[in-house]
Protein backbone atom coordinates (compact mmCIF):
# COMPACT_ATOMS: atom_id res chain seq x y z
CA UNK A 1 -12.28 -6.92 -42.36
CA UNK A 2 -10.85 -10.20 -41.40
CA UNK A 3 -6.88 -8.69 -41.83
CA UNK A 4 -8.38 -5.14 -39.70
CA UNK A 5 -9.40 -7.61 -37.12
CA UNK A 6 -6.03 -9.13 -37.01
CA UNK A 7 -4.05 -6.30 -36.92
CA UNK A 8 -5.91 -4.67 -34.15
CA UNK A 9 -5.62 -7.72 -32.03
CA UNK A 10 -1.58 -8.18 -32.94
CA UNK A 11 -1.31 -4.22 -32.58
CA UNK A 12 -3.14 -4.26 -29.11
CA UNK A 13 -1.59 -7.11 -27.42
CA UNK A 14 1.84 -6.31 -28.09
CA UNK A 15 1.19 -2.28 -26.82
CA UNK A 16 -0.10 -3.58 -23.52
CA UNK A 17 2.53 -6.40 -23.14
CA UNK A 18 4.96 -3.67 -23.77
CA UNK A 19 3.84 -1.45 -21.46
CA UNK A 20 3.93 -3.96 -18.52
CA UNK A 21 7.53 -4.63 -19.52
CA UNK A 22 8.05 -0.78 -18.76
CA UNK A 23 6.64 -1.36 -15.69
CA UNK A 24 8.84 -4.68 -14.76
CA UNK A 25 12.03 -2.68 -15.84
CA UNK A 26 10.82 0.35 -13.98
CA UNK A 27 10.55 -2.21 -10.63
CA UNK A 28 14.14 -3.90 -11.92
CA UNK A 29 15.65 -0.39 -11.63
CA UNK A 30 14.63 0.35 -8.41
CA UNK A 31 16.05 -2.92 -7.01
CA UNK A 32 19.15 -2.27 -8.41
CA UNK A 33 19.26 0.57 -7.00
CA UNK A 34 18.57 -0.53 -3.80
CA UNK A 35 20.84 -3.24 -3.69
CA UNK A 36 23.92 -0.95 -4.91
CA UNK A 37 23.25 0.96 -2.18
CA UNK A 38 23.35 -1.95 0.59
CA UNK A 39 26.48 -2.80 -1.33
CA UNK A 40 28.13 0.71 -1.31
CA UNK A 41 27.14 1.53 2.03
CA UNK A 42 25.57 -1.82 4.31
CA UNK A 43 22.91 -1.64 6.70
CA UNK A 44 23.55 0.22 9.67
CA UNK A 45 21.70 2.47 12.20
CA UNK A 46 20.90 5.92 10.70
CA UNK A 47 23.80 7.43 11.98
CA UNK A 48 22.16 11.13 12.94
CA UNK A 49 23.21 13.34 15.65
CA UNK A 50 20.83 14.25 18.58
CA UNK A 51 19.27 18.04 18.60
CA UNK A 52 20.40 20.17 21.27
CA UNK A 53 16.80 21.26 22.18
CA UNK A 54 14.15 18.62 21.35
CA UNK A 55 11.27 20.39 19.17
CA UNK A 56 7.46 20.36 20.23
CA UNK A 57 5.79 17.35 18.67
CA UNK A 58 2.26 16.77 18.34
CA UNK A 59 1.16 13.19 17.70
CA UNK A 60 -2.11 12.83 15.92
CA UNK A 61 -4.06 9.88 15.64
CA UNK A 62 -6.84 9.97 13.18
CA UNK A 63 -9.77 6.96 14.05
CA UNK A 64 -13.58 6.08 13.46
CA UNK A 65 -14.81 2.91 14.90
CA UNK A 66 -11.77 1.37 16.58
CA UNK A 67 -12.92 -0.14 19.56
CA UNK A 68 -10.60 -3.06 19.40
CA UNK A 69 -7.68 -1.15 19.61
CA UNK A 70 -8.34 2.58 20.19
CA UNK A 71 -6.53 1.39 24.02
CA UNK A 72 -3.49 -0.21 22.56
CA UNK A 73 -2.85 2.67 20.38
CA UNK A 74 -3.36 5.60 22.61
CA UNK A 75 -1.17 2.99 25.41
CA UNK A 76 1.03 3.12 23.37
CA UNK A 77 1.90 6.76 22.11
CA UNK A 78 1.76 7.81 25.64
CA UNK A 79 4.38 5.70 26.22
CA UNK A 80 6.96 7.53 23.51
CA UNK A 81 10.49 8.13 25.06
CA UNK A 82 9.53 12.29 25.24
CA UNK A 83 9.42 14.89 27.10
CA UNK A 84 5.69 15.52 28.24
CA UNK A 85 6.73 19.54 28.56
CA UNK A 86 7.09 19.09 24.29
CA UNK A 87 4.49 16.95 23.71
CA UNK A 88 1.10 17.11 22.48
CA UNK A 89 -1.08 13.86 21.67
CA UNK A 90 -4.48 14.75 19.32
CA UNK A 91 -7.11 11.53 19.06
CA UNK A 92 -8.92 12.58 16.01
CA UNK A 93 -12.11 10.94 16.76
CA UNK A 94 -14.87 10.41 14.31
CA UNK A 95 -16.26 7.10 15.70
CA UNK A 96 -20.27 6.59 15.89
CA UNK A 97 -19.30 3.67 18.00
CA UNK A 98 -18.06 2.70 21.75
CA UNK A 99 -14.59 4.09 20.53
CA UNK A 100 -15.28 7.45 21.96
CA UNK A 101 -15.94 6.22 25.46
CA UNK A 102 -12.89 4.11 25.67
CA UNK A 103 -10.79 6.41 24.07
CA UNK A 104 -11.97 9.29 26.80
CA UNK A 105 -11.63 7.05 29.27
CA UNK A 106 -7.57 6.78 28.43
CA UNK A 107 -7.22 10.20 27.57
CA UNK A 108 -8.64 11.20 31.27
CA UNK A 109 -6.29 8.46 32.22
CA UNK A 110 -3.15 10.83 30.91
CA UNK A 111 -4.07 14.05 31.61
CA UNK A 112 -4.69 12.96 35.53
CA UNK A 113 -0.57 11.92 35.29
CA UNK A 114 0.14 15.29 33.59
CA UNK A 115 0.15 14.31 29.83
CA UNK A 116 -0.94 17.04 26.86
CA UNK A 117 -3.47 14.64 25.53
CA UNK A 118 -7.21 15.97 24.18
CA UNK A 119 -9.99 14.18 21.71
CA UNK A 120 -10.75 16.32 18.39
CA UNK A 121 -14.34 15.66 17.80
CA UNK A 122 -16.54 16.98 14.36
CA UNK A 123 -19.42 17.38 13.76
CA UNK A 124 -19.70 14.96 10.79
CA UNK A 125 -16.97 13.21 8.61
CA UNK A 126 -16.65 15.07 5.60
CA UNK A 127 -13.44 14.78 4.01
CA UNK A 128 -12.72 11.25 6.34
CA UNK A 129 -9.19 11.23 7.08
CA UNK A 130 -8.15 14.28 5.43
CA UNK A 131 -11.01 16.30 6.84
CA UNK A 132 -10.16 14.97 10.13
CA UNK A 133 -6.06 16.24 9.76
CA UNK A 134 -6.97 19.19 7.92
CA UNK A 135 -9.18 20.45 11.03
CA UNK A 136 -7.04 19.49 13.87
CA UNK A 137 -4.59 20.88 12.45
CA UNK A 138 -5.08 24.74 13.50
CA UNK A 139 -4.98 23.04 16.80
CA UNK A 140 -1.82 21.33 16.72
CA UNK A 141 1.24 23.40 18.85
CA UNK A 142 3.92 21.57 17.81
CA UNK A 143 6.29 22.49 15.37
CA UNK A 144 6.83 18.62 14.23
CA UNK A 145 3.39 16.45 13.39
CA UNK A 146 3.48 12.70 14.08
CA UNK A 147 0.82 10.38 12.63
CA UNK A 148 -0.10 7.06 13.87
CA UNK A 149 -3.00 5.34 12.20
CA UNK A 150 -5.21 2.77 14.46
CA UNK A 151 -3.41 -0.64 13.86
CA UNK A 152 -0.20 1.01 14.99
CA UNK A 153 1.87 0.26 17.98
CA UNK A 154 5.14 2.81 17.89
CA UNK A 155 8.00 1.81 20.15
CA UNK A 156 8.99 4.36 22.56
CA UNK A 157 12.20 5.59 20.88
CA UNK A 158 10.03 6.11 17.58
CA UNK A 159 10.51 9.83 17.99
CA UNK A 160 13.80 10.20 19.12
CA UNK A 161 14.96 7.52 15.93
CA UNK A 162 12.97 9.92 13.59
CA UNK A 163 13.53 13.51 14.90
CA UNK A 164 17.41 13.88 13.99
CA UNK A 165 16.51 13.26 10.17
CA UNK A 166 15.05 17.45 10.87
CA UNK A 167 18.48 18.21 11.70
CA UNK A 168 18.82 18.89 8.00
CA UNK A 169 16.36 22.24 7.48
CA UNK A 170 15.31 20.88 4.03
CA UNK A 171 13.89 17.74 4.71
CA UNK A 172 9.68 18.19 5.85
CA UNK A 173 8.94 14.63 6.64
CA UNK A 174 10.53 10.89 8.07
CA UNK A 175 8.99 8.11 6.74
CA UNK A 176 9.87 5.22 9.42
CA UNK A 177 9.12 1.30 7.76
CA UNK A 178 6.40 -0.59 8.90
CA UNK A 179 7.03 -3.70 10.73
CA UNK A 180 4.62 -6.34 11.65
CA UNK A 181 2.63 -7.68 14.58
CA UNK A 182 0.70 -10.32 12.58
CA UNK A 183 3.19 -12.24 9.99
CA UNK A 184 2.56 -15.81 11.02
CA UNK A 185 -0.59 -15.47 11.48
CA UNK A 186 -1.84 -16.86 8.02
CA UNK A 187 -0.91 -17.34 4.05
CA UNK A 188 -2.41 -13.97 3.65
CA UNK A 189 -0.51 -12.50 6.09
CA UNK A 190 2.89 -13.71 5.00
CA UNK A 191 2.18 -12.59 1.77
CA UNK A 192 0.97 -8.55 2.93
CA UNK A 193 4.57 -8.66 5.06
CA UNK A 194 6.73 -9.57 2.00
CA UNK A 195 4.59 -7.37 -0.28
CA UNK A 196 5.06 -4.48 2.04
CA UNK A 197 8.96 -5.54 3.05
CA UNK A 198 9.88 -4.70 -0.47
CA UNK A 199 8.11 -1.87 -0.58
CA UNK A 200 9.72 -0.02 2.10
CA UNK A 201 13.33 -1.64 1.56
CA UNK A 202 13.29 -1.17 -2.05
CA UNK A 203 10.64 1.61 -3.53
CA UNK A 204 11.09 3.91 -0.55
CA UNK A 205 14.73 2.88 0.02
CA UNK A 206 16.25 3.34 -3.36
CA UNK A 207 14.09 6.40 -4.00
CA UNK A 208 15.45 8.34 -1.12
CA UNK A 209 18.63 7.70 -1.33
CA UNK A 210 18.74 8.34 -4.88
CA UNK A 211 17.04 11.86 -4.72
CA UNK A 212 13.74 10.43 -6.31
CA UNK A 213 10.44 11.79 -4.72
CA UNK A 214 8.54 9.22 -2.77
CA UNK A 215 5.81 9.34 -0.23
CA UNK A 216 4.56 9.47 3.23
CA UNK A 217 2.66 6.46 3.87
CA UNK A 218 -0.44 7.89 5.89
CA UNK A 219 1.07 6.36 8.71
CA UNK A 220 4.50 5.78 11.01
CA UNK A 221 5.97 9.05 9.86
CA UNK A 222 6.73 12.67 11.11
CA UNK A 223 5.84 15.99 9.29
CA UNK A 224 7.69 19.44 10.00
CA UNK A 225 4.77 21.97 10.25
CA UNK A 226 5.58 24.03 7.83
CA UNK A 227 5.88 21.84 4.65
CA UNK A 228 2.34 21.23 5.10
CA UNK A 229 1.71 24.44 5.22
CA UNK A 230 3.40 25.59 2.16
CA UNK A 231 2.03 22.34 0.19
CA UNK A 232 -1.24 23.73 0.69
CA UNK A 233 -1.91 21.74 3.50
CA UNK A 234 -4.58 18.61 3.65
CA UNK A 235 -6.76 17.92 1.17
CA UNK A 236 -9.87 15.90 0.16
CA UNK A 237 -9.81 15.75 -3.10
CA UNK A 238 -8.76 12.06 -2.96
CA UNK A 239 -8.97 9.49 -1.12
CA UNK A 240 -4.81 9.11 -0.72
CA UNK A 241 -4.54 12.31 0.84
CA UNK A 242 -1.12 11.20 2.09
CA UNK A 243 0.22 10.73 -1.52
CA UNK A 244 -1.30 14.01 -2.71
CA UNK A 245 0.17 15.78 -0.27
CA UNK A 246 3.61 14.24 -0.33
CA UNK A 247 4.41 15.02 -4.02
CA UNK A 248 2.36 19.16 -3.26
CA UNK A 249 5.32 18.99 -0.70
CA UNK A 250 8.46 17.86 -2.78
CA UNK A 251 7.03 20.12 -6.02
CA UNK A 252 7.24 23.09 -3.29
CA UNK A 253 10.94 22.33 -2.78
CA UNK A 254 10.87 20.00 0.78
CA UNK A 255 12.87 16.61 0.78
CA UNK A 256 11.88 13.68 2.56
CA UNK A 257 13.74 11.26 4.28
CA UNK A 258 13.44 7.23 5.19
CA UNK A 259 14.52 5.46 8.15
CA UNK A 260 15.14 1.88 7.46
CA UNK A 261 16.34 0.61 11.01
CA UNK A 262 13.46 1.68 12.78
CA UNK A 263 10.51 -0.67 12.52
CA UNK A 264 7.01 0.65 13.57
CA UNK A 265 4.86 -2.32 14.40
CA UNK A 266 1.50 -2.44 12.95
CA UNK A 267 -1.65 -5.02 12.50
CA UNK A 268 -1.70 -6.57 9.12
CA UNK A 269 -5.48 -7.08 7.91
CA UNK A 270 -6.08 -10.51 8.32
CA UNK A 271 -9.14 -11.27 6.55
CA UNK A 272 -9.23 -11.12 2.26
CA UNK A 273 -11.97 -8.70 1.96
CA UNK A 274 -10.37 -6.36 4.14
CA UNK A 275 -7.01 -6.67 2.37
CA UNK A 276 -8.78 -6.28 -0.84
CA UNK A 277 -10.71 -3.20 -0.12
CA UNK A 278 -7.25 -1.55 1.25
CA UNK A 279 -5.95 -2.11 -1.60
CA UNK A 280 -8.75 -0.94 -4.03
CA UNK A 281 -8.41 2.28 -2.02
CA UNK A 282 -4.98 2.39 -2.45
CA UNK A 283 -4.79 2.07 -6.11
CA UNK A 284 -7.78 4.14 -6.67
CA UNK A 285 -6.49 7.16 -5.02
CA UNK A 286 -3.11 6.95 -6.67
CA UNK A 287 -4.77 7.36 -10.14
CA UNK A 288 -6.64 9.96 -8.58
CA UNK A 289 -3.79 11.43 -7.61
CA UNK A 290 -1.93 11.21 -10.90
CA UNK A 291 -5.02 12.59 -12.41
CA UNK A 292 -4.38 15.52 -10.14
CA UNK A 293 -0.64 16.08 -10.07
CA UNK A 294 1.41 14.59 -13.43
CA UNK A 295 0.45 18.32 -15.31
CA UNK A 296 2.23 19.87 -12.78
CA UNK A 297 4.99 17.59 -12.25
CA UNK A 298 5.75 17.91 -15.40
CA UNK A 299 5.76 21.66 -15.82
CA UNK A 300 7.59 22.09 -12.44
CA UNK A 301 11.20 22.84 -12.84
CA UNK A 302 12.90 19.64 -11.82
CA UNK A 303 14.68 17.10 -13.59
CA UNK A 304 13.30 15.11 -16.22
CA UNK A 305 14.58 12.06 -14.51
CA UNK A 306 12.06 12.82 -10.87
CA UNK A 307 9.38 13.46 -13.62
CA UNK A 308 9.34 9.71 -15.53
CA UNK A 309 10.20 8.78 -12.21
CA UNK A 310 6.84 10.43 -10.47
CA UNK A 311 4.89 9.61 -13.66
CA UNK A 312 5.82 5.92 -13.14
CA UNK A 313 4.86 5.92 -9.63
CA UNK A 314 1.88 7.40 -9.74
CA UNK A 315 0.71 5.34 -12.62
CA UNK A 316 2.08 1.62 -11.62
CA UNK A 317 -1.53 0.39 -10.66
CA UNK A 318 -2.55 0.50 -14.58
CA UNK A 319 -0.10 -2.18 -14.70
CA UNK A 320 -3.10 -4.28 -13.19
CA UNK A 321 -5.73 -3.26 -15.91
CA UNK A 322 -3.70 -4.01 -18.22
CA UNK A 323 -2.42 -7.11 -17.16
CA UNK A 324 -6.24 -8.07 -16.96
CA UNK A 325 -7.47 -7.16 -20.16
CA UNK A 326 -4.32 -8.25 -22.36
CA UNK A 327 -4.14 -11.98 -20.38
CA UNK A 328 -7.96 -12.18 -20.60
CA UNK A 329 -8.91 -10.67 -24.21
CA UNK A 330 -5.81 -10.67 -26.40
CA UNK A 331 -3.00 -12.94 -25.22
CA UNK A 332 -4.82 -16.16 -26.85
CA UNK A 333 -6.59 -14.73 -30.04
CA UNK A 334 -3.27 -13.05 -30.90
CA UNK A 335 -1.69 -16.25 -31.00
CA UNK A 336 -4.14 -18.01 -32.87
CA UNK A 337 -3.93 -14.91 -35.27
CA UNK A 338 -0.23 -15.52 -35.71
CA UNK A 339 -0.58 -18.94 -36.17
CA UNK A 340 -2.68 -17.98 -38.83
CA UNK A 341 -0.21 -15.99 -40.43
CA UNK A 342 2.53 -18.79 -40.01
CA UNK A 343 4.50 -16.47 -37.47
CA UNK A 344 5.28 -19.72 -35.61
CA UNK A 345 8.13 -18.63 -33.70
CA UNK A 346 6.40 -15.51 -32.15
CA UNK A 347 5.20 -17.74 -28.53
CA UNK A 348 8.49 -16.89 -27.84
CA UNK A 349 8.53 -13.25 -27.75
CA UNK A 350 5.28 -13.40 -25.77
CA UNK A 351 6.76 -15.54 -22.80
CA UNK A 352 10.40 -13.35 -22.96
CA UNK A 353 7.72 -10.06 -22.74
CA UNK A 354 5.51 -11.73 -20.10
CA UNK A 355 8.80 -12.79 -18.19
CA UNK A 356 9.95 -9.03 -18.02
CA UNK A 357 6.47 -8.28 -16.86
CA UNK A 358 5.79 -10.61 -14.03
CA UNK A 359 9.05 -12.51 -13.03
CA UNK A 360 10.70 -8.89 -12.46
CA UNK A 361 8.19 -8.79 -9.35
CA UNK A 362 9.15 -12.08 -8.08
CA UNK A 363 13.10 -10.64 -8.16
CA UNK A 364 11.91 -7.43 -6.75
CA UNK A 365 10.01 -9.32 -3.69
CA UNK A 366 13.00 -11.68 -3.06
CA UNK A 367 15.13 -8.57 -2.76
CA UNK A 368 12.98 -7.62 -0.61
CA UNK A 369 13.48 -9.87 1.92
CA UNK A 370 16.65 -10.09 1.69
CA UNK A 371 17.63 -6.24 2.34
CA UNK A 372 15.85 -6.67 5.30
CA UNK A 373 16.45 -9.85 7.02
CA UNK A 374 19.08 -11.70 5.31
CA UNK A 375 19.22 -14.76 3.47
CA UNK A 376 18.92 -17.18 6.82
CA UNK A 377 16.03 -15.14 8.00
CA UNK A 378 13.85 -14.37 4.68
CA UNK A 379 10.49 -15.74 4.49
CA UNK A 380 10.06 -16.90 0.38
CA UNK A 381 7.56 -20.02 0.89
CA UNK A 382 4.87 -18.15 0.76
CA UNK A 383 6.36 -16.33 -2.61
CA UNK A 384 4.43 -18.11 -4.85
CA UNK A 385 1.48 -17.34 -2.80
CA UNK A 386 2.14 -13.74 -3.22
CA UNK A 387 2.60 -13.98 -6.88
CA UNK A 388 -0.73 -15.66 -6.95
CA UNK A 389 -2.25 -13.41 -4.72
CA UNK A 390 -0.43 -10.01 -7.09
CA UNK A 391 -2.14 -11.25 -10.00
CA UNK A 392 -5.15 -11.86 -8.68
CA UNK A 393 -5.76 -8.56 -7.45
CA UNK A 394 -5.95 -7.64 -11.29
CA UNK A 395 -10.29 -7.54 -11.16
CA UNK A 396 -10.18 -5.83 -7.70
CA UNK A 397 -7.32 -3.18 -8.61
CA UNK A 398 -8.31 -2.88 -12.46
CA UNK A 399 -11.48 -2.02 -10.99
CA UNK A 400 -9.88 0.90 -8.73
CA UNK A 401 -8.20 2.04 -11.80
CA UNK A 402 -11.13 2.94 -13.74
CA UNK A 403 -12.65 4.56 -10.75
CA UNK A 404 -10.25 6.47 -10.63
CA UNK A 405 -9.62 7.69 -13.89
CA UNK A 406 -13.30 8.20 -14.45
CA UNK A 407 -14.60 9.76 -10.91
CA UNK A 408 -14.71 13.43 -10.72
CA UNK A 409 -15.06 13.37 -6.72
CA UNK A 410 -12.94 11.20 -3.99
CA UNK A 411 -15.45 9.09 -3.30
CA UNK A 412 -16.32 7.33 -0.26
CA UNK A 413 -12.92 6.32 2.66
CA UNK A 414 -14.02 2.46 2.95
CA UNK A 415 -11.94 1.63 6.40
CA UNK A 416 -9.78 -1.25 6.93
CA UNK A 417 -10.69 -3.22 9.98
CA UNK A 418 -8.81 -3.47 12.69
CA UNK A 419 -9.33 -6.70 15.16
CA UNK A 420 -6.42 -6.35 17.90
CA UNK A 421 -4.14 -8.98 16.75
CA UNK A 422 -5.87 -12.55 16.05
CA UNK A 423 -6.84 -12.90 18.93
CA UNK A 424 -9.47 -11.12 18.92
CA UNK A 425 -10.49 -12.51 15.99
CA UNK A 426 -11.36 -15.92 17.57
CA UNK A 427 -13.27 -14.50 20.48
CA UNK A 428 -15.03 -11.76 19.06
CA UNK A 429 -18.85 -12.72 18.76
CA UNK A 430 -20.04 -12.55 15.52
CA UNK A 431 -22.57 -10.15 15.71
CA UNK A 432 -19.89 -8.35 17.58
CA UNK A 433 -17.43 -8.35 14.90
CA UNK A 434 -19.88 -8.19 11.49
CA UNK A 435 -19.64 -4.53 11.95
CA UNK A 436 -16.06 -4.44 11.43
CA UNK A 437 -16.18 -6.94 8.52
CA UNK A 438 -15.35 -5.13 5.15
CA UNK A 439 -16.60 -6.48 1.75
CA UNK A 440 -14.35 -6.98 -1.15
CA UNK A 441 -14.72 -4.48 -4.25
CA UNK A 442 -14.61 -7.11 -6.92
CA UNK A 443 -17.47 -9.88 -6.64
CA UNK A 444 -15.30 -13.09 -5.92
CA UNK A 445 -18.05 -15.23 -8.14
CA UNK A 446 -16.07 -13.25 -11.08
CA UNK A 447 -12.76 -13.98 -9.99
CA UNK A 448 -13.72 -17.25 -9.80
CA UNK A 449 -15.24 -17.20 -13.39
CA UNK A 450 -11.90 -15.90 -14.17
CA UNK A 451 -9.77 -18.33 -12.41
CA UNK A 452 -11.95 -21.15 -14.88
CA UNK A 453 -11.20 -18.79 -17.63
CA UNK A 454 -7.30 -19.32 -17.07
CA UNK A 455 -7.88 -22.75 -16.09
CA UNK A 456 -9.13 -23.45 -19.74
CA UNK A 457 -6.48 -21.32 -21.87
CA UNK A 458 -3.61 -23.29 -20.10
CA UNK A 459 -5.93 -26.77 -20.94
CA UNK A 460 -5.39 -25.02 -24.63
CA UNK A 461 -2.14 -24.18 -24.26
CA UNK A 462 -0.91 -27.24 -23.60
CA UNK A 463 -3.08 -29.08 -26.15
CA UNK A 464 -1.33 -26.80 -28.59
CA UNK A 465 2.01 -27.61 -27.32
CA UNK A 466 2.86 -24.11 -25.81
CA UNK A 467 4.64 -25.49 -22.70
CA UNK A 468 6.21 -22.85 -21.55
CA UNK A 469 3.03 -20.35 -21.63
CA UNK A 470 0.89 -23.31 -19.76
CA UNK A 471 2.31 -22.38 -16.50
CA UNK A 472 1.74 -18.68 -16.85
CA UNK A 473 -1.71 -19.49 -17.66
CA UNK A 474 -1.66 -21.81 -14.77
CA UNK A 475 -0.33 -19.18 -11.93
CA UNK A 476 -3.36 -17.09 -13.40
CA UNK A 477 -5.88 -19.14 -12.48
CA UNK A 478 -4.34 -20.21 -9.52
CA UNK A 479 -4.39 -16.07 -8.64
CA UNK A 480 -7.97 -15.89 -8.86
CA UNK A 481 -9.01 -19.07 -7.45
CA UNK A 482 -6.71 -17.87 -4.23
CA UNK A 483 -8.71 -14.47 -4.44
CA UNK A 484 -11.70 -15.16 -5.78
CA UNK A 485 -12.15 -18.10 -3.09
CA UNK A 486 -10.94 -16.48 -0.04
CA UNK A 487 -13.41 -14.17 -0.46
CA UNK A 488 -16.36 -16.33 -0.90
CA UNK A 489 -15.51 -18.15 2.17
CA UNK A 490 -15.16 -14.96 3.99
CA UNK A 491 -18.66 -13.88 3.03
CA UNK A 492 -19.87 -17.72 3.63
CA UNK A 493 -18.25 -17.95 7.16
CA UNK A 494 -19.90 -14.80 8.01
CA UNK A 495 -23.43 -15.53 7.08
CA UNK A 496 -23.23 -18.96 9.03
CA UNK A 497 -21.56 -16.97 12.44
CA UNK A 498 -18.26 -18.14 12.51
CA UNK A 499 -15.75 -16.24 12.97
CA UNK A 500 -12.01 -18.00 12.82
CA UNK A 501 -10.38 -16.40 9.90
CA UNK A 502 -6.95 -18.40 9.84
CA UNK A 503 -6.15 -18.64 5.84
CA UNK A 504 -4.05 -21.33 6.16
């Protein structure tokens, strides 16, 4: 029983460990890619001609409950370098709050100086976001769609930098990058930016240019009317309708474009809870997603290289669950089973594996930053805060994971708050702003027992010598202890009325 035991553990660790290293290698691909093609080619303005006859657009902007900046955003779309005479603006309003009289206070605002500009109400919320698209859209006259989530700001050449991509009569939507209003605002700020930096200047980057499918990012991006109409249009079947629909899209033949040198400002949550409920929505609807899709993907007829790419994609959050359970469960007892055994040297096949699987990121996040500011004007102190912070979303996102392999139904669209800059943070009252407040998924007194977890296998590891897996066992619990403890405060700071949220 004892040499069952032993071979499971051996067997199990070194599947999962290998798996993550597909992962890393999958991430060290893409930035390869991406920096061959800044090499190749530099950064320069998208180079795309103007149309002769700007299309109709219709800007939609789905909200519920966004008092804070319902003004800014609707400000702010009005303000788009576009002809009013092709221009339609839809607030999608589902709000139970004061949002709906500020917002129709605006919108009356407008349509006094001549501006297209109406409020879609519903009767209730089903389908949240989705729903909301899915019914406005009979509505919509424009033969372009435009999305713009709350915590947006567009620029007012946003259109007229996107449109030219539709030049090209294949291509049914422009992803634009986000940029971001909030950076210096705190540690946990600094660390969204770079996380989202390299997402945009490497995932979306090197998969566009490369012919790889990517995705529409709910937000900061511009649909042609009819590829959501031949994808089968919205849906609300998960709870990442913009992913879902993206990949319906590219399987029905439609190619998507990126802009990299436009830069669509946006509001970076600024509290943990509400960072780590985003997130928990995002990885949960991706499986739910790949749930829905990879059969089809991978008897559509298109290249076998799109499908391991799209199975990849759609499947990177596992990466967390199994970070989790191998770090947690297996990586010690299969080293005390070697030792056992007398495989003394094996340590070192563990740290060269757990290398692959977690330094790749840090490469992938410098990268990052340096694609899209250059070496004098990346931000990498708060790196090892973002490793930190990656690993410790492993309880939070693992937790998404199996929701989302096991749910049969979306599920419930948990918001992410948005304050209006920090600013309103610090002045809000509290009862003012505990409405807004969202709660972590994961209960941060388990990260914490986590982080001690860690804490105590890298007390073991060095007692046994193992110096180089110490640290890795060390940036662990450092991971949860930054989650895990963020969160607590959060909940803390909330129950004793105060409301300055600066993490650092």
């Amino acid at each position: 029983m004892l040499a069952i035991a032993a071979f499971l553990i051996l067997t199990i660790h070194f599947v999962l460990v290998a798996m993550l290293c597909v992962f890393g290698a999958h991430r060290l691909l893409l930035t390869w890619l991406a920096l061959r093609q800044r090499w190749s080619h530099g950064r320069h303005p998208d180079a795309l001609r103007m149309p002769a006859d700007w299309p109709s657009v219709t800007v939609q902007l789905p909200v519920y409950n966004e008092k804070f900046v319902i003004e800014r955003l609707i400000d702010a779309v009005a303000a788009l370098d576009y002809p009013w005479s092709r221009l339609q603006i839809q607030v999608l309003d589902d709000s139970s709050d004061e949002t709906g009289a500020l917002a129709e206070a605006r919108i009356q605002h407008y349509r006094a100086l001549g501006l297209n500009i109406e409020r879609c109400r519903r009767g209730d919320r089903s389908g949240y976001k989705a729903g909301a698209l899915a019914a406005a859209f009979a509505q919509a006259e424009g033969d372009l769609i435009a999305i713009f989530d709350a915590d947006f700001v567009p620029n007012p050449d946003f259109l007229k930098a996107t449109l030219p991509s539709f030049a090209d009569p294949a291509i049914g939507m422009v992803q634009a990058r986000w940029a971001h209003l909030n950076q210096p605002y705190s540690t946990l700020t600094e660390v969204q930016a770079i996380l989202l930096d390299a997402h945009f200047a490497i995932d979306q980057s090197a998969r566009a240019a490369t012919g790889r499918y990517f995705n529409f990012n709910g937000t900061a991006g511009v649909w042609r009317r009819q590829a959501i109409v031949d994808a089968g249009g919205w849906q609300t079947d998960t709870i990442t309708e913009d992913l879902d629909l993206s990949y319906r899209a590219q399987l029905a033949g439609w190619r998507f474009a990126y802009i990299d040198s436009h830069g669509c400002p946006s509001e970076l949550p600024v509290e943990m809870n509400a960072f780590k409920s985003q997130q928990h929505r995002w990885a949960k609807g991706a499986i739910q997603v790949m749930r829905k899709l990879l059969p089809s993907i991978w008897r559509a007829p298109i290249s076998l290289r799109n499908r391991i790419e799209a199975t990849l994609h759609l499947s990177g959050n596992l990466a967390y669950l199994l970070m989790l359970v191998d770090s947690a469960v297996f990586l010690v007892p299969s080293i005390l089973v070697r030792r056992e055994l007398g495989w003394l040297p094996t340590p070192m096949l563990d740290l060269s594996l757990f290398v692959l699987a977690t330094l790749s990121h840090l490469l992938f996040f410098m990268a990052g930053q340096w694609l899209l500011h250059g070496w004098r004007g990346a931000r990498l102190l708060p790196l090892p805060a973002l490793l930190a912070a990656a690993i410790g979303l492993g309880l939070n996102n693992g937790q998404a994971v199996i929701e989302g392999l096991r749910s049969r139904r979306a599920g419930d669209f948990v918001r992410t708050p948005k304050l209006g800059h920090h600013a309103i943070v610090r002045s809000a009252q509290p009862q003012y702003l505990a409405r807004y407040r969202a709660r972590g998924n994961s209960p941060a007194q388990l990260e914490l027992l986590l982080a001690g977890l860690y804490a105590a296998y890298a007390v073991w590891a060095a007692s046994q010598q193992l110096w180089l897996l110490a640290p890795f066992l060390i940036l662990f619990a450092a991971g949860f202890l930054f989650i895990g403890g963020l969160s607590l405060r959060e909940v803390q700071r909330a129950a004793s009325g105060l409301t300055d949220t600066r993490l650092a």
